[in-house]
N, C-alpha and C. Protein backbone atom coordinates (compact mmCIF):
# COMPACT_ATOMS: atom_id res chain seq x y z
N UNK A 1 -30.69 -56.68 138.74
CA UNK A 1 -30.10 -55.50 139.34
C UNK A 1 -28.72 -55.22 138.72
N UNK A 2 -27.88 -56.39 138.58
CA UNK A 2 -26.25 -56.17 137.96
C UNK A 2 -26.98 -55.32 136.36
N UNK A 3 -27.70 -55.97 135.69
CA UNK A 3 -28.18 -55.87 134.46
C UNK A 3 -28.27 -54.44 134.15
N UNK A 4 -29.13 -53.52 135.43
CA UNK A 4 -29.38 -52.11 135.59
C UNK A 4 -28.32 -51.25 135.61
N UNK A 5 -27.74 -51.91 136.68
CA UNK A 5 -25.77 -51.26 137.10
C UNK A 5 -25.46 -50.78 135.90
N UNK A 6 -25.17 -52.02 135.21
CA UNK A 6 -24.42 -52.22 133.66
C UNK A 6 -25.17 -51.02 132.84
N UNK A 7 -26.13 -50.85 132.68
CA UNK A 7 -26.43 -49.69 131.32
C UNK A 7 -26.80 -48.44 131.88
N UNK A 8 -26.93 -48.35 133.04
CA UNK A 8 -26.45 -47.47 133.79
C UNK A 8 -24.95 -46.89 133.78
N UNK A 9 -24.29 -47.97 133.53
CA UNK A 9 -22.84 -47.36 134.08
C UNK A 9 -22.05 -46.97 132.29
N UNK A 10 -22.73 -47.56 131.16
CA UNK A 10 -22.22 -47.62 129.74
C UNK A 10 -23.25 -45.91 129.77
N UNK A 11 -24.15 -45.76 130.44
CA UNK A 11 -25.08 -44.77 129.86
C UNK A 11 -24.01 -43.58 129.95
N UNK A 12 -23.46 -43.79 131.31
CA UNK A 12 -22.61 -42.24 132.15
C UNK A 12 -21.50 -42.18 131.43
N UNK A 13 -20.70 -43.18 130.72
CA UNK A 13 -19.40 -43.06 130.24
C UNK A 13 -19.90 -42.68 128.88
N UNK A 14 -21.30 -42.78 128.42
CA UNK A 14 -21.27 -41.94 126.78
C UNK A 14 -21.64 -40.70 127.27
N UNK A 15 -21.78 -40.25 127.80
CA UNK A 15 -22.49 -38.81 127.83
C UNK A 15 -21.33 -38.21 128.84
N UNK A 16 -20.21 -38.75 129.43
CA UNK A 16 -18.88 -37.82 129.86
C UNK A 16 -18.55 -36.38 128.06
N UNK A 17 -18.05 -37.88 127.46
CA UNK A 17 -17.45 -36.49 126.50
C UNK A 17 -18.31 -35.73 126.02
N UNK A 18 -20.10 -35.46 125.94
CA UNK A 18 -20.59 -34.33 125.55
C UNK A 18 -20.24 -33.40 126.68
N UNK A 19 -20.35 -34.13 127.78
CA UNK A 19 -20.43 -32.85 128.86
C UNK A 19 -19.09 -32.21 128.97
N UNK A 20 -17.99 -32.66 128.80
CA UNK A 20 -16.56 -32.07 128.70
C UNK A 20 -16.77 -31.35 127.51
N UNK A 21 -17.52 -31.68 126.25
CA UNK A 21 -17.53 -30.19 124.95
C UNK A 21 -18.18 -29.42 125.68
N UNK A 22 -19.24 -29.30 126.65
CA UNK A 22 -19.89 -28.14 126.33
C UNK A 22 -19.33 -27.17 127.86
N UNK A 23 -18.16 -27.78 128.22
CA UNK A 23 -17.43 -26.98 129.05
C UNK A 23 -16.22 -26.45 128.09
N UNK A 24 -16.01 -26.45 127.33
CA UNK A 24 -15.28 -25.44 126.14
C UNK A 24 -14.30 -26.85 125.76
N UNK A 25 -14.78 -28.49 125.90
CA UNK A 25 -13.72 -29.01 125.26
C UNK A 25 -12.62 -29.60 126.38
N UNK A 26 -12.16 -30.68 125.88
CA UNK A 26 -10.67 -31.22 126.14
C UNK A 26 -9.76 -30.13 126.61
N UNK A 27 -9.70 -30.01 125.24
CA UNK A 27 -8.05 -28.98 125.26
C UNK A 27 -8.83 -27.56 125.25
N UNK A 28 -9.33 -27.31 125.66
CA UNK A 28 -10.16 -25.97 126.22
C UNK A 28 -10.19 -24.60 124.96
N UNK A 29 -10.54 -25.15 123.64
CA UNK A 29 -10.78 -24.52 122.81
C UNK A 29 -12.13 -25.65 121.60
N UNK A 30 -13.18 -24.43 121.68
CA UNK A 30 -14.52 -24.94 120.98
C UNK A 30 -14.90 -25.61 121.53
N UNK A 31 -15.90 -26.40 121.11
CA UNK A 31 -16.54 -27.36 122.10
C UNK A 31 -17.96 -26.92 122.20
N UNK A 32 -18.25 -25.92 121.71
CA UNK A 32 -19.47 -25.22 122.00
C UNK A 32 -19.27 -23.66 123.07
N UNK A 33 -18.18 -23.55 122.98
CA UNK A 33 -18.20 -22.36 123.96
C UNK A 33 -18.32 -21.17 123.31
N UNK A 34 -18.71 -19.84 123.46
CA UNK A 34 -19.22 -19.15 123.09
C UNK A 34 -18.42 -18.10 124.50
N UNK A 35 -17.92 -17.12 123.79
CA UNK A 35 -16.83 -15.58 124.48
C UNK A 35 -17.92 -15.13 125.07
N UNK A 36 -17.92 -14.45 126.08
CA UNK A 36 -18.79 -13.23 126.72
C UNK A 36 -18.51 -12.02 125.90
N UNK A 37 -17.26 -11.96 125.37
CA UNK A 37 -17.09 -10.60 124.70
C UNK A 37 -16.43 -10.78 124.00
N UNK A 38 -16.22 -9.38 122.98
CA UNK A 38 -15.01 -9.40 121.57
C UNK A 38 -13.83 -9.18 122.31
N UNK A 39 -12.49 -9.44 121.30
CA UNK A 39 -11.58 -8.78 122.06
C UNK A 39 -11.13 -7.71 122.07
N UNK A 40 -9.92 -7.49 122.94
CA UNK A 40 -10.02 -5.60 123.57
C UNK A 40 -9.24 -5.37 122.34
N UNK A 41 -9.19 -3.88 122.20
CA UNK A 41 -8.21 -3.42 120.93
C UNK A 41 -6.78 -4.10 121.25
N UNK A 42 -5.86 -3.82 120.52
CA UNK A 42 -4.49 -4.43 120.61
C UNK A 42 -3.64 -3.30 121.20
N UNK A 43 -2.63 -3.20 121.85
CA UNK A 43 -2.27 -2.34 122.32
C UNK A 43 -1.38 -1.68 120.79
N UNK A 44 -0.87 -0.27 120.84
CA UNK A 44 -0.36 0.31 119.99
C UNK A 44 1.33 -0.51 119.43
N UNK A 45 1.54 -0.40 118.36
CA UNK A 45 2.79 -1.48 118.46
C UNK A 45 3.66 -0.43 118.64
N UNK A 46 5.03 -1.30 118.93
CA UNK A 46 6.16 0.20 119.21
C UNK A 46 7.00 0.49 117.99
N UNK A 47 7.53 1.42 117.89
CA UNK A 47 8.51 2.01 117.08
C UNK A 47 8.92 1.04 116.31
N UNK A 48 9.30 1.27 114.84
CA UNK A 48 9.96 0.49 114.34
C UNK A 48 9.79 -1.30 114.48
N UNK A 49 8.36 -1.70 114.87
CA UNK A 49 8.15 -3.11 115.13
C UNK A 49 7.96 -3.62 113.46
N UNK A 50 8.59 -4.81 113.39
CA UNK A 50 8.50 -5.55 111.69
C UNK A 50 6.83 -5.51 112.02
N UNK A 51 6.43 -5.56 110.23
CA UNK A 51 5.43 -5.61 110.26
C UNK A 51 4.76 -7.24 110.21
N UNK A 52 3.61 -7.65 110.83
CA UNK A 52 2.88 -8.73 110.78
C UNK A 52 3.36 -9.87 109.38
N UNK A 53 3.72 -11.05 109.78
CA UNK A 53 4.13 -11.81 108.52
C UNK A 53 3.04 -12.60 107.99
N UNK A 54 3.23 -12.59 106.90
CA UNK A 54 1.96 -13.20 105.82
C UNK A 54 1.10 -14.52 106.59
N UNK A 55 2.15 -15.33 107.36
CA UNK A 55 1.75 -16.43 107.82
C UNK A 55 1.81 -16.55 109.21
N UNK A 56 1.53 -15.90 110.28
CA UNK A 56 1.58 -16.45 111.82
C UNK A 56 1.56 -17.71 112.62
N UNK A 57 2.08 -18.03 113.44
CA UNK A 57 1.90 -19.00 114.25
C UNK A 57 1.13 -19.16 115.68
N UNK A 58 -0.15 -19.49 115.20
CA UNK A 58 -0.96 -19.47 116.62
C UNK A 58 -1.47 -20.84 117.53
N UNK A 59 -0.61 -21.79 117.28
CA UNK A 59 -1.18 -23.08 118.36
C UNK A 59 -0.01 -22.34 119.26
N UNK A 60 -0.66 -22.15 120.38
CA UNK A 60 -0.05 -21.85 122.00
C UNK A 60 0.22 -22.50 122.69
N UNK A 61 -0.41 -23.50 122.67
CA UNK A 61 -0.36 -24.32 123.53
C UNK A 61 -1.24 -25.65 122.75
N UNK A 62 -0.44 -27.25 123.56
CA UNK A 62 -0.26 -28.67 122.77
C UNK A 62 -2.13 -28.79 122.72
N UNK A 63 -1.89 -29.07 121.26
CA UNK A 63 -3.57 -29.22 121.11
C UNK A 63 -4.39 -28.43 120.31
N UNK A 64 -4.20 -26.85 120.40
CA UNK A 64 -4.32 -25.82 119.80
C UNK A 64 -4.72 -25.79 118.44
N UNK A 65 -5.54 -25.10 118.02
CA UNK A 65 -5.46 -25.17 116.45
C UNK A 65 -4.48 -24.13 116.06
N UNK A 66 -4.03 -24.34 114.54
CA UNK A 66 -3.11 -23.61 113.73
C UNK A 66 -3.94 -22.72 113.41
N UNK A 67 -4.59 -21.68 114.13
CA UNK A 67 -5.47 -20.90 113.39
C UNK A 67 -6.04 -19.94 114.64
N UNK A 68 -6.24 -18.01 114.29
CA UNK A 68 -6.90 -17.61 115.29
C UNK A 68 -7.90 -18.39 115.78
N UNK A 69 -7.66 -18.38 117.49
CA UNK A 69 -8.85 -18.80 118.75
C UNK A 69 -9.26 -18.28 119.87
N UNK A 70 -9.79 -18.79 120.34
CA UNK A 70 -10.45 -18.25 121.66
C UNK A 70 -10.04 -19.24 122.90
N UNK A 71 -9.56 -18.72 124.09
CA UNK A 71 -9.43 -19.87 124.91
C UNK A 71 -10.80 -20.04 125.85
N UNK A 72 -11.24 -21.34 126.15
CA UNK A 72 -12.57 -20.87 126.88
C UNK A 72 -12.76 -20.80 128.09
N UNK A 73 -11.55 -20.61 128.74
CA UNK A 73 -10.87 -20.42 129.94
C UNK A 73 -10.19 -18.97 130.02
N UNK A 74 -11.08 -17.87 130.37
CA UNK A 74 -10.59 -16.63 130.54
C UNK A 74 -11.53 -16.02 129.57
N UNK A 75 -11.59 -16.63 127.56
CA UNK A 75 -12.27 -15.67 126.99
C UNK A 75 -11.12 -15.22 126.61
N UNK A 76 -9.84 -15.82 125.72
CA UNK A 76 -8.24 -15.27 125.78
C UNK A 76 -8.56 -14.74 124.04
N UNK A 77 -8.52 -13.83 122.96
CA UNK A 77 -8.37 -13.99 121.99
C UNK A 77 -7.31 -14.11 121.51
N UNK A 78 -6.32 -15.06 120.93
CA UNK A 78 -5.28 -15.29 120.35
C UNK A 78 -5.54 -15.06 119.16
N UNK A 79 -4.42 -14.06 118.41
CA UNK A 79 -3.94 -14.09 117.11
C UNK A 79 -4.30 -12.79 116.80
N UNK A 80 -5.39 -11.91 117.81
CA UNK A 80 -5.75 -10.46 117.39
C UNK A 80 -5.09 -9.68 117.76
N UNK A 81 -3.53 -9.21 117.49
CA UNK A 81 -2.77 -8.61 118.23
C UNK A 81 -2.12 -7.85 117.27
N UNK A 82 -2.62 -7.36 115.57
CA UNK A 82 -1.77 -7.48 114.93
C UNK A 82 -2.04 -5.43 114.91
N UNK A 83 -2.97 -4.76 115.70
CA UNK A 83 -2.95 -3.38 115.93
C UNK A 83 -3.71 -3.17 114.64
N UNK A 84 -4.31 -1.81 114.62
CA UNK A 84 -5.69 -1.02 114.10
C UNK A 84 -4.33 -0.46 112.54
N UNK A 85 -3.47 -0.37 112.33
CA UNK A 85 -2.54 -0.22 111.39
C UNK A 85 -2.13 -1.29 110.75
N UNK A 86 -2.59 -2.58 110.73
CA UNK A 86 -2.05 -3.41 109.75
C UNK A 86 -2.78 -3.35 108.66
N UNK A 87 -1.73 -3.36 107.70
CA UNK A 87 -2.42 -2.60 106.44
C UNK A 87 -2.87 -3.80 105.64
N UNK A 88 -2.85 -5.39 106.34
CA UNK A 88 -3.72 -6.79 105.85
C UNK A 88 -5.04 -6.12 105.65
N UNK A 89 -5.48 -5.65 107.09
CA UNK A 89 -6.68 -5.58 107.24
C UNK A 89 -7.52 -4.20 106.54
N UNK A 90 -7.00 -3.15 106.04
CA UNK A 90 -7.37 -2.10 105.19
C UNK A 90 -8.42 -2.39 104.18
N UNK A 91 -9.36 -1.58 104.44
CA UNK A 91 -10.60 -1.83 103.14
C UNK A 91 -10.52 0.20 103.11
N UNK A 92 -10.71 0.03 101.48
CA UNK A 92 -10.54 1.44 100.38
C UNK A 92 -12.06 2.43 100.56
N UNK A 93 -13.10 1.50 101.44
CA UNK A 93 -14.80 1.18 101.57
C UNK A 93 -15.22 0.52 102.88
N UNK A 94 -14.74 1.03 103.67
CA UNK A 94 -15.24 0.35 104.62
C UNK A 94 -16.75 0.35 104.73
N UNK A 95 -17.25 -0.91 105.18
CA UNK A 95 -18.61 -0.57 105.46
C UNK A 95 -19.72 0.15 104.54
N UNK A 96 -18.94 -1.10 102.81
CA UNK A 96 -19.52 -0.25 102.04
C UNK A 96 -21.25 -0.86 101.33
N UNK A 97 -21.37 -1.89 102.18
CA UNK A 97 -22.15 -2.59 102.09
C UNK A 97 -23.53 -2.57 103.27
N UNK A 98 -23.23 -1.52 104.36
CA UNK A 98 -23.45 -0.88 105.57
C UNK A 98 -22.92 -1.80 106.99
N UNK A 99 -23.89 -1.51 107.70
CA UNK A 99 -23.38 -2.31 109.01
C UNK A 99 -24.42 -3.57 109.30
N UNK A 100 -24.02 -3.98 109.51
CA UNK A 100 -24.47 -5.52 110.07
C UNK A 100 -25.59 -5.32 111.49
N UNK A 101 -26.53 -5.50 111.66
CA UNK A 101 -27.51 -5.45 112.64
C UNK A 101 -28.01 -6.35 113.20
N UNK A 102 -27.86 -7.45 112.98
CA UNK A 102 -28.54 -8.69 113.66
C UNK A 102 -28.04 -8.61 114.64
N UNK A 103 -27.56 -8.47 115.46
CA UNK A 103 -27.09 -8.49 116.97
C UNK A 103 -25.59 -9.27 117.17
N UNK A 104 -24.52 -8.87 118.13
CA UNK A 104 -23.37 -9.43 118.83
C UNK A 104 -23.35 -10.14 119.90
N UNK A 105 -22.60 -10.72 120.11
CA UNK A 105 -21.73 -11.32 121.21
C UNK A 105 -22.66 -12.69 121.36
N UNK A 106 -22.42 -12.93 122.81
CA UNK A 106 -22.92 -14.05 123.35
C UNK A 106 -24.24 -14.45 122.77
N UNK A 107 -24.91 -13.63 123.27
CA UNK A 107 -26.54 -13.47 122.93
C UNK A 107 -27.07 -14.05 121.17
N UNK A 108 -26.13 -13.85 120.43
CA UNK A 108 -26.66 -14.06 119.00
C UNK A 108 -25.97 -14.68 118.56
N UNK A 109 -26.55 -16.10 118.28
CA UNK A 109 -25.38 -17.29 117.71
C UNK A 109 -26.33 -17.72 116.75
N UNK A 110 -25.65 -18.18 115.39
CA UNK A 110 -26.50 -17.85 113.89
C UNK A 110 -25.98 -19.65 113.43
N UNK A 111 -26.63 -20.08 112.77
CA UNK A 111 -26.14 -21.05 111.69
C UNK A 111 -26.04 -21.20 110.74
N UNK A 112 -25.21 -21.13 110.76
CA UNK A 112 -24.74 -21.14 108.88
C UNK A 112 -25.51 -21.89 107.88
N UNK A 113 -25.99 -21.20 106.78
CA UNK A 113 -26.93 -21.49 106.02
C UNK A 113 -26.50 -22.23 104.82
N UNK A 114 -24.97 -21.64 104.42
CA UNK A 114 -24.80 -22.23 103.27
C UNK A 114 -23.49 -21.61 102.07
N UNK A 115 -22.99 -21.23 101.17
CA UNK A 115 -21.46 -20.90 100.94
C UNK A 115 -20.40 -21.39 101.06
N UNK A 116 -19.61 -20.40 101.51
CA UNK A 116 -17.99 -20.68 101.37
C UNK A 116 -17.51 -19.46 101.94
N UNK A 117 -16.23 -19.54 101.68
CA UNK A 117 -15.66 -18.39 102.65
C UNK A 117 -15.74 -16.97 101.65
N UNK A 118 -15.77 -17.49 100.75
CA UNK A 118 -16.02 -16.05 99.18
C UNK A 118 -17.17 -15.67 99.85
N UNK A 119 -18.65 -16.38 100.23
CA UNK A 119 -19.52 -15.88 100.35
C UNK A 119 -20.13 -16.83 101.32
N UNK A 120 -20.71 -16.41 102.15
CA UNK A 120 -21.86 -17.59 103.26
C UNK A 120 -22.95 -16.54 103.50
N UNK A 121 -23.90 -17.25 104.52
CA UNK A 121 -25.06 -16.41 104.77
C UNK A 121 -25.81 -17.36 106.08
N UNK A 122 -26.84 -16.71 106.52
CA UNK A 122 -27.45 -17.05 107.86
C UNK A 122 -28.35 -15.68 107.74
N UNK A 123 -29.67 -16.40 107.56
CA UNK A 123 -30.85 -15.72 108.35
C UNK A 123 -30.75 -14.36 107.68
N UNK A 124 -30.58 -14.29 106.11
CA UNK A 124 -30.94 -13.51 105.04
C UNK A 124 -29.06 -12.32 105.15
N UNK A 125 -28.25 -12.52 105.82
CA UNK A 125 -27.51 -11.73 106.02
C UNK A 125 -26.19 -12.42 105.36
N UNK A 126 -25.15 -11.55 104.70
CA UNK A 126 -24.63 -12.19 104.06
C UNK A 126 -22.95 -11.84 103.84
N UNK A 127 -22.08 -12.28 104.25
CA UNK A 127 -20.67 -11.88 104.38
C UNK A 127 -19.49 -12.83 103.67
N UNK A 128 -18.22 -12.46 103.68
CA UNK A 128 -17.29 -12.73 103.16
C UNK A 128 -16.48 -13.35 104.08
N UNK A 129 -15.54 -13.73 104.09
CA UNK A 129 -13.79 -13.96 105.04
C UNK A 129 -12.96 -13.18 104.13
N UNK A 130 -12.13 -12.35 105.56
CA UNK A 130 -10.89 -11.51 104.61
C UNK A 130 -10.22 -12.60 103.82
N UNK A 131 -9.26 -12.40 102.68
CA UNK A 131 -8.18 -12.94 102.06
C UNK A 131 -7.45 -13.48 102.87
N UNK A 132 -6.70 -12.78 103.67
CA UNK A 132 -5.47 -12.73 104.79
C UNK A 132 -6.04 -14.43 105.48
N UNK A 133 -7.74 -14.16 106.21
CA UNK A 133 -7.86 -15.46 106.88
C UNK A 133 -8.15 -17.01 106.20
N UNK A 134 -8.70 -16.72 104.94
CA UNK A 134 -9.07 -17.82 104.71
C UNK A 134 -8.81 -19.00 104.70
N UNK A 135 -6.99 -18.86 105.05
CA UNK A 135 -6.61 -20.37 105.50
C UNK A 135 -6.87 -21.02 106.26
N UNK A 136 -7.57 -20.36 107.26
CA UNK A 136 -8.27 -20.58 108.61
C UNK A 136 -8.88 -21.17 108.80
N UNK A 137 -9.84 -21.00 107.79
CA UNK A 137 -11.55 -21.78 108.41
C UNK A 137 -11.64 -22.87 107.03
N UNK A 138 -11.09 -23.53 106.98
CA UNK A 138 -10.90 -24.64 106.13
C UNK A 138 -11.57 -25.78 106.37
N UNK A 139 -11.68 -25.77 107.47
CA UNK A 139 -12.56 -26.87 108.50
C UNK A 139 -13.92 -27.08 108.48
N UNK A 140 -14.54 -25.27 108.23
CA UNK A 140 -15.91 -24.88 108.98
C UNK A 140 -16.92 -25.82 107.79
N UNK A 141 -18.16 -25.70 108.86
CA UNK A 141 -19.05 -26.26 107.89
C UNK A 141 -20.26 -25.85 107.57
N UNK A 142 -20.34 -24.99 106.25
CA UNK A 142 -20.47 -24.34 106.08
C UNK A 142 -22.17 -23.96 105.60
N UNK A 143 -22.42 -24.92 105.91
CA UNK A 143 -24.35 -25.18 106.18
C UNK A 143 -24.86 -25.76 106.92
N UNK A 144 -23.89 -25.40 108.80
CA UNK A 144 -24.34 -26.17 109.77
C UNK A 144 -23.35 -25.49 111.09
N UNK A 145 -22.32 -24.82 110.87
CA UNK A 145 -21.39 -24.73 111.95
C UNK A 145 -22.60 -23.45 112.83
N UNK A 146 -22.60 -23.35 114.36
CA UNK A 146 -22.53 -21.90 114.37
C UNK A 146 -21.56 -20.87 114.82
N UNK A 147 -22.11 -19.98 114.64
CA UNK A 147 -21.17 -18.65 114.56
C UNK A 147 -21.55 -17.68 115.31
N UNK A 148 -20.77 -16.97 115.99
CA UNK A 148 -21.36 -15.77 116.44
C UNK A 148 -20.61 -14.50 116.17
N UNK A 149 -21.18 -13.21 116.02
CA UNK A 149 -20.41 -12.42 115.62
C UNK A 149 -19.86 -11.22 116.92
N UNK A 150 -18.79 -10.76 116.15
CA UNK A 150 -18.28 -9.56 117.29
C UNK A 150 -18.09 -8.71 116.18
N UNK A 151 -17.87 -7.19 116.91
CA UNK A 151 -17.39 -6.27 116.25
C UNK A 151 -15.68 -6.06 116.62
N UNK A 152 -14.75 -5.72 115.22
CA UNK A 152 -13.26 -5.67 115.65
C UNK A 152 -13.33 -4.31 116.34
N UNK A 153 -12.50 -4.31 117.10
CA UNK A 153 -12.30 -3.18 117.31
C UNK A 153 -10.74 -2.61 117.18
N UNK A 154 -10.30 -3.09 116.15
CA UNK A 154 -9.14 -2.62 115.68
C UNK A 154 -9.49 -2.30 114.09
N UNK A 155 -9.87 -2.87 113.13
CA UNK A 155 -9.93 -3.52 111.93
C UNK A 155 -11.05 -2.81 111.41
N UNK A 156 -11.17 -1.12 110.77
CA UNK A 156 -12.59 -0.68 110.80
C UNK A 156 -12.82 -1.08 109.07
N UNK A 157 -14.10 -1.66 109.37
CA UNK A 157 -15.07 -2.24 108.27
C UNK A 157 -15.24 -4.18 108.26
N UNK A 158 -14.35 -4.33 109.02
CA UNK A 158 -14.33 -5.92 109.32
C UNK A 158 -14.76 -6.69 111.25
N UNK A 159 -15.43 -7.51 111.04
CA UNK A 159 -16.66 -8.13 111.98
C UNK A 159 -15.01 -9.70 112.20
N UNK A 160 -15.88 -9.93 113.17
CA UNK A 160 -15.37 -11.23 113.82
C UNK A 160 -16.32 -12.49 113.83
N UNK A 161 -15.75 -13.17 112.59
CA UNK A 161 -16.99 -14.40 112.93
C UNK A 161 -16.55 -15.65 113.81
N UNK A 162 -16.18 -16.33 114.84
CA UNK A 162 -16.20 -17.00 115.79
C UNK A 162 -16.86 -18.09 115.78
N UNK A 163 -16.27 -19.81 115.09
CA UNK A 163 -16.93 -20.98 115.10
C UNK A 163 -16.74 -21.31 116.30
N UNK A 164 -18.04 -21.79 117.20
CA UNK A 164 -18.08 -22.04 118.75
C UNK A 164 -17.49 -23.76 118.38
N UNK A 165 -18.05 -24.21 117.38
CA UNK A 165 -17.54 -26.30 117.48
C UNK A 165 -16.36 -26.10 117.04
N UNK A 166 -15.56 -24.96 116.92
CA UNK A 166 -13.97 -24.98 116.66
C UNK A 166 -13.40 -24.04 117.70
N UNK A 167 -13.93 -23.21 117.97
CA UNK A 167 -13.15 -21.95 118.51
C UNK A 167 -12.11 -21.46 118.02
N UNK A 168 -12.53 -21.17 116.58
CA UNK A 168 -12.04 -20.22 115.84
C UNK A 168 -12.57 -19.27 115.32
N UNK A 169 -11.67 -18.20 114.90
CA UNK A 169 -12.44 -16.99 114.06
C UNK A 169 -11.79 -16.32 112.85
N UNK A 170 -12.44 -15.70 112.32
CA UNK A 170 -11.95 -15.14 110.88
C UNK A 170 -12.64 -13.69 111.08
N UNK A 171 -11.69 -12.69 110.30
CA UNK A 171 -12.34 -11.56 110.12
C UNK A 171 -13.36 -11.88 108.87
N UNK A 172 -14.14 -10.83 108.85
CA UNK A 172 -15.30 -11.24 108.11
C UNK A 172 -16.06 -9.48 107.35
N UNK A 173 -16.29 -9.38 106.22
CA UNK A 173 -16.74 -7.93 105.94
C UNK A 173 -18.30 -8.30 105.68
N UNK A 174 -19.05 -7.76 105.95
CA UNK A 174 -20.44 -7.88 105.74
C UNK A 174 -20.80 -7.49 104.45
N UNK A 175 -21.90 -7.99 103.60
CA UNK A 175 -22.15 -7.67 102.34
C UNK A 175 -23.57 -7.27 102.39
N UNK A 176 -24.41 -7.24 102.82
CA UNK A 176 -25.88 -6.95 103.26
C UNK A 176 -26.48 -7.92 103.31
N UNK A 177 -27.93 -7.63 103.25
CA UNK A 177 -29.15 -8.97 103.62
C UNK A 177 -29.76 -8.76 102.41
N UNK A 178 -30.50 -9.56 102.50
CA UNK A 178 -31.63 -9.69 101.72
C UNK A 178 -33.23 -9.61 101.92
């Protein structure tokens, strides 16, 4: 009976930390969590605001990654605040490759098939990371992470790709399928 106790009680203490990832994590970013939604536009910036610096600072809070996230507590997007006028995010073509159709948000979470941030793909569809982010997703992995996509709604011609085992995201331009 002690014998039972015992691997019983080693069984519950391995399977605590999956169940804390798939509540969005420790420090309450990734983990497997997945946004209900994209985020809202940014509000308009005011008069005379400096413009966005090459390099931002987004750990918010102790733990945080150095990199746009999602909190999975609320659904917070950090780091998308930089307004529908930052001229980082400007393409000459938007959407010159068309629009992306496989489906958004929650509902459609993809795995990465294979690439890099120049180029990746999932399930014949095939995209980039802006310039601006690529310091970002340095981490991802990149024939196994998944992803889900949003549409920006600041940023026209650029998508939101969102690693749920990081809870991070990168803007992203779509290149077509195959």
């Amino acid at each position: 009976m002690r014998r039972l106790l015992g691997v019983l009680s080693v069984s519950l203490l391995l399977t605590l930390p999956g169940l804390a990832q798939q509540r969005g994590g420790v420090k309450g970013v990734g983990g497997g969590h997945i946004p209900a939604h994209g985020p809202a536009p940014a509000a308009a910036p005011k008069a005379n605001a400096p413009a966005p610096t090459q390099h931002q600072t987004f750990s918010d809070k102790a733990g945080h990654p150095e990199a746009p996230h999602v909190h999975a507590k609320g659904d917070k997007w950090v780091g998308h605040d930089s307004g529908a006028n930052d001229a980082r995010y400007h393409l000459d073509h938007p959407f010159e490759h068309g629009h992306f159709t496989g489906g958004f948000g929650k509902g459609h979470v993809w795995r990465l098939a294979g690439g890099g941030p120049s180029r990746f793909w999932f399930n014949g569809f095939y995209f980039s990371v802006s310039p601006v982010d690529i310091g970002y997703c340095g981490d991802w992995l990149w024939d196994s992470d998944q992803i889900v996509i949003y549409e920006d709604p600041d940023h026209v011609g650029w998508y939101l790709a969102y690693n749920s085992r990081l809870g991070t995201y990168v803007h992203v331009e779509y290149l077509g399928n195959s």
